[in-house]
C-alpha atoms as a PDB file:
ATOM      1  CA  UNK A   1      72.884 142.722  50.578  1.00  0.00           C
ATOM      2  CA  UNK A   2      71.782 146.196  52.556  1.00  0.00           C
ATOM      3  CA  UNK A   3      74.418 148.851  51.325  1.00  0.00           C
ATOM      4  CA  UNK A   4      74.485 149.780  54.688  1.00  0.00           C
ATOM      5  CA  UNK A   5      76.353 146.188  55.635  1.00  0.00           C
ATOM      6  CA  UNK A   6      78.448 146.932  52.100  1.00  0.00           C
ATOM      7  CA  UNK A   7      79.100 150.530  54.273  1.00  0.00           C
ATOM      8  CA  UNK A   8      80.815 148.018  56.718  1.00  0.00           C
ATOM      9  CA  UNK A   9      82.398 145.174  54.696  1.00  0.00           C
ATOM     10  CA  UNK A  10      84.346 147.953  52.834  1.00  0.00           C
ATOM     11  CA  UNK A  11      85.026 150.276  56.264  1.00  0.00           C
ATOM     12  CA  UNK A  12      86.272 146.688  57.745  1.00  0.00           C
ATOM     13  CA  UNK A  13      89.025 146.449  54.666  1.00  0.00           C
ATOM     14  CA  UNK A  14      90.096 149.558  55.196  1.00  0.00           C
ATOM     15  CA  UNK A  15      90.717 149.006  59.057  1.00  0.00           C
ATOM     16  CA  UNK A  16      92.911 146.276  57.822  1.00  0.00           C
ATOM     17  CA  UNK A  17      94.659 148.503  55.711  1.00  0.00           C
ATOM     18  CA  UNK A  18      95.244 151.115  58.694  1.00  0.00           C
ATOM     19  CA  UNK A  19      96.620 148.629  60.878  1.00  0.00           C
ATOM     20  CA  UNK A  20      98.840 147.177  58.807  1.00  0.00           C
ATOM     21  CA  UNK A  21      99.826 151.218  57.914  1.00  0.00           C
ATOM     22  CA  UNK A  22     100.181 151.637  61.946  1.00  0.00           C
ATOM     23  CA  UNK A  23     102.384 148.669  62.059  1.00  0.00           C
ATOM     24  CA  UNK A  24     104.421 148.837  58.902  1.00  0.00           C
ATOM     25  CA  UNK A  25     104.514 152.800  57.934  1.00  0.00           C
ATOM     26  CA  UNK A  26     108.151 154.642  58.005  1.00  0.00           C
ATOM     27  CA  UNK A  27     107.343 156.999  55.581  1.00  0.00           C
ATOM     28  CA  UNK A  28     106.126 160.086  54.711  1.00  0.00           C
ATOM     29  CA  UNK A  29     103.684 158.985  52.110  1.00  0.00           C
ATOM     30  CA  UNK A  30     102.779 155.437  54.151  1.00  0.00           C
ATOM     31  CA  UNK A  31     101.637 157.585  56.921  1.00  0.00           C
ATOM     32  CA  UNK A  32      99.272 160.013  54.788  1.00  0.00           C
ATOM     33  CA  UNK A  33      98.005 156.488  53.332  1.00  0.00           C
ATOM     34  CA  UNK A  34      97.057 155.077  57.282  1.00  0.00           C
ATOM     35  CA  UNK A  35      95.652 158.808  57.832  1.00  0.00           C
ATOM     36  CA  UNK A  36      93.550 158.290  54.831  1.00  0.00           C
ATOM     37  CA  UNK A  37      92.181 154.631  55.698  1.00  0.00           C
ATOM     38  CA  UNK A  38      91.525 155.134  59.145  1.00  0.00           C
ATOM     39  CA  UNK A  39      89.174 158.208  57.971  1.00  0.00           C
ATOM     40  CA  UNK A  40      88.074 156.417  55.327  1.00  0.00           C
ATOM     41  CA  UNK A  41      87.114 153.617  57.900  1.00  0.00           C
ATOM     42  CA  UNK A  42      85.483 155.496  59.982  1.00  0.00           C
ATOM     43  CA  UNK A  43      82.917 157.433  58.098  1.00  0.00           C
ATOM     44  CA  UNK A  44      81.415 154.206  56.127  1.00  0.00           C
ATOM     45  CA  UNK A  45      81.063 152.789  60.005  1.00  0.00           C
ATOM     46  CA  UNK A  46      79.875 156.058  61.223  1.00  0.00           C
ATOM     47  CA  UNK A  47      77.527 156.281  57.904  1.00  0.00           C
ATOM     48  CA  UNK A  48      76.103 152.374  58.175  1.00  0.00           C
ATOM     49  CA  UNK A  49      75.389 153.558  61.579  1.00  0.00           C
ATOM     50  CA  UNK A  50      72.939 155.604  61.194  1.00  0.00           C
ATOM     51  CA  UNK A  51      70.580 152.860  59.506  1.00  0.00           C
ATOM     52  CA  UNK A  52      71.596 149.995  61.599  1.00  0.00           C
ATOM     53  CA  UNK A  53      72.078 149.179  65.483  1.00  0.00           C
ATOM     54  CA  UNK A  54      75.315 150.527  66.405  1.00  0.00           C
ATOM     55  CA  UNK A  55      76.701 148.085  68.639  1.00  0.00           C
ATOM     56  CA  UNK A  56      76.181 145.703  65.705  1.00  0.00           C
ATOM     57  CA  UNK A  57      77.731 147.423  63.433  1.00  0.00           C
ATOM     58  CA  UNK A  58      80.794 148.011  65.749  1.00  0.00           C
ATOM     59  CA  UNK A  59      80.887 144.297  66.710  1.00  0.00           C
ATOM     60  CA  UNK A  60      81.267 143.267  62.844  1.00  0.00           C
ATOM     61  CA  UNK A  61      83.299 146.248  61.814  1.00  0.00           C
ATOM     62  CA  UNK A  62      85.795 144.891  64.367  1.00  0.00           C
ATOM     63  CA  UNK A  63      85.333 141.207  64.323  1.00  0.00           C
ATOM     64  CA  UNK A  64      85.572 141.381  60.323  1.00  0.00           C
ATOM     65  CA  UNK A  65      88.632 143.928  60.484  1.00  0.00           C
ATOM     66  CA  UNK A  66      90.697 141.678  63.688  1.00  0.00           C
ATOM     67  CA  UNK A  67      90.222 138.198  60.963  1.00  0.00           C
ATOM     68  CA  UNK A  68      90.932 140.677  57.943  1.00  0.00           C
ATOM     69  CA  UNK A  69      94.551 141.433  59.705  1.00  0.00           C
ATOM     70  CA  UNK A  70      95.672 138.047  61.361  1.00  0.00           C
ATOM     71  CA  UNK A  71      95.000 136.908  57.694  1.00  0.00           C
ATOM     72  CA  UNK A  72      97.056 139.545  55.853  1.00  0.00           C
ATOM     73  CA  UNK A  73      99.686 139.079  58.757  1.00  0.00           C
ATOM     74  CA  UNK A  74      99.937 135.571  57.946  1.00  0.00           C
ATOM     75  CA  UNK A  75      99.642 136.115  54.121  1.00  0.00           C
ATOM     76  CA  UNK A  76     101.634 139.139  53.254  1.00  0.00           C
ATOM     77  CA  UNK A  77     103.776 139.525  56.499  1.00  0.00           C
ATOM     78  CA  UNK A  78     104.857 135.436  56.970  1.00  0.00           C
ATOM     79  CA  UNK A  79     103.728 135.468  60.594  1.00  0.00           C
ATOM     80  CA  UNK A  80     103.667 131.741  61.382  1.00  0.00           C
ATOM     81  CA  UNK A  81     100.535 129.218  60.330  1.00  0.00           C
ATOM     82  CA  UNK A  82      98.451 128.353  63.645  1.00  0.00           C
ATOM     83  CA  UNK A  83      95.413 125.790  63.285  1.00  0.00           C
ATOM     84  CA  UNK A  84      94.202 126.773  66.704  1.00  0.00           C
ATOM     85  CA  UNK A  85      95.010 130.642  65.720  1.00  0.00           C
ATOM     86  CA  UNK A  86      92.786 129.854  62.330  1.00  0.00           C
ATOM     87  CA  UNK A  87      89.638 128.461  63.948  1.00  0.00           C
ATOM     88  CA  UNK A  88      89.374 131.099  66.815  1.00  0.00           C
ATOM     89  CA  UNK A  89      89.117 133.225  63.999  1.00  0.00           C
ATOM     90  CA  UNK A  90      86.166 130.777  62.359  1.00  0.00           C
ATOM     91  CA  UNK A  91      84.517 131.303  65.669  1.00  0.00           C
ATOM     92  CA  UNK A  92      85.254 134.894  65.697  1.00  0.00           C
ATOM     93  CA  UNK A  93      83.292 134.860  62.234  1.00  0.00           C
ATOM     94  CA  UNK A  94      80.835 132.590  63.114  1.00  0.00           C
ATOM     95  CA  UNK A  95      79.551 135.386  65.866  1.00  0.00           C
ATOM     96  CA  UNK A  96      79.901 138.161  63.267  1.00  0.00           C
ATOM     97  CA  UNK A  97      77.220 136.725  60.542  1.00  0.00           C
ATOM     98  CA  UNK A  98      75.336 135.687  63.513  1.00  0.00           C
ATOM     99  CA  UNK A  99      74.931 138.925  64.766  1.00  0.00           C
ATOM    100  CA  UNK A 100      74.449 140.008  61.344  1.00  0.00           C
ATOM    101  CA  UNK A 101      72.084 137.415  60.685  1.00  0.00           C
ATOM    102  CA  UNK A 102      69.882 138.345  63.762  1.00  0.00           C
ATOM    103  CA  UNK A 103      70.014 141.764  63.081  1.00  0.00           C
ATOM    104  CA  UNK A 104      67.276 141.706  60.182  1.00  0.00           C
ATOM    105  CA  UNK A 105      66.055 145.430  60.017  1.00  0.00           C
ATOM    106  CA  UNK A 106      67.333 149.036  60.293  1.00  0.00           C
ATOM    107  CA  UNK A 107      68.180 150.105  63.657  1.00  0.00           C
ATOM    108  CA  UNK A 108      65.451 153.046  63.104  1.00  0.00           C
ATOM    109  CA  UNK A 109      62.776 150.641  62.119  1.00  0.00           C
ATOM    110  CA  UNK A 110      63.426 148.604  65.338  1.00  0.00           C
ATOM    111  CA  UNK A 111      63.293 151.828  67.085  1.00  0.00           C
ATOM    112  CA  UNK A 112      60.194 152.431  65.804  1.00  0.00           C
ATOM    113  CA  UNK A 113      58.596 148.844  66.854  1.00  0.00           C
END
């Protein structure tokens, strides 16, 4: 796998860290920790992004980061079990390595071509 799409796997956790922070954060030191992931997020998406299309990247960063937190809310947080909730997420995912799949080389190399 590119590091570039490792860039975006690991900005995508930490979005699902900062939402959960945005959500769930009373404190002093929960706060700095959202602060922290949402920057942290944002410069491996902003990094990947300068080797690979952007709208790509965006579309994964936030497909993989929206299935990343309806999972955690239903696994850490007890929200309730949906099978209809589960495979609109499968779809979601489906889309996400599709785009990924399609997008072969480096958004500069495709520039190039």
């Amino acid at each position: 796998m590119n590091s570039n799409w490792t860039k975006v796997i690991i900005a995508a956790i930490f979005e699902v860290a900062w939402v959960i922070g945005l959500k769930h954060a009373d404190g002093f030191l929960e706060w700095t920790g959202t602060v922290v992931a949402i920057a942290i997020s944002f410069y491996l998406m902003i990094e990947a992004s300068r080797n690979l299309p952007v709208g790509t990247v965006y579309a994964v960063f936030v497909g993989l980061g929206t299935a990343g937190t309806v999972i955690s809310d239903i696994v850490i947080f007890g929200e309730p079990f949906k099978v209809a909730k589960i495979l609109l997420i499968v779809i979601l995912l489906a889309g996400v390595v599709g785009l990924k799949l399609v997008t072969g080389g480096s958004g500069k190399e495709e520039a190039e071509s």
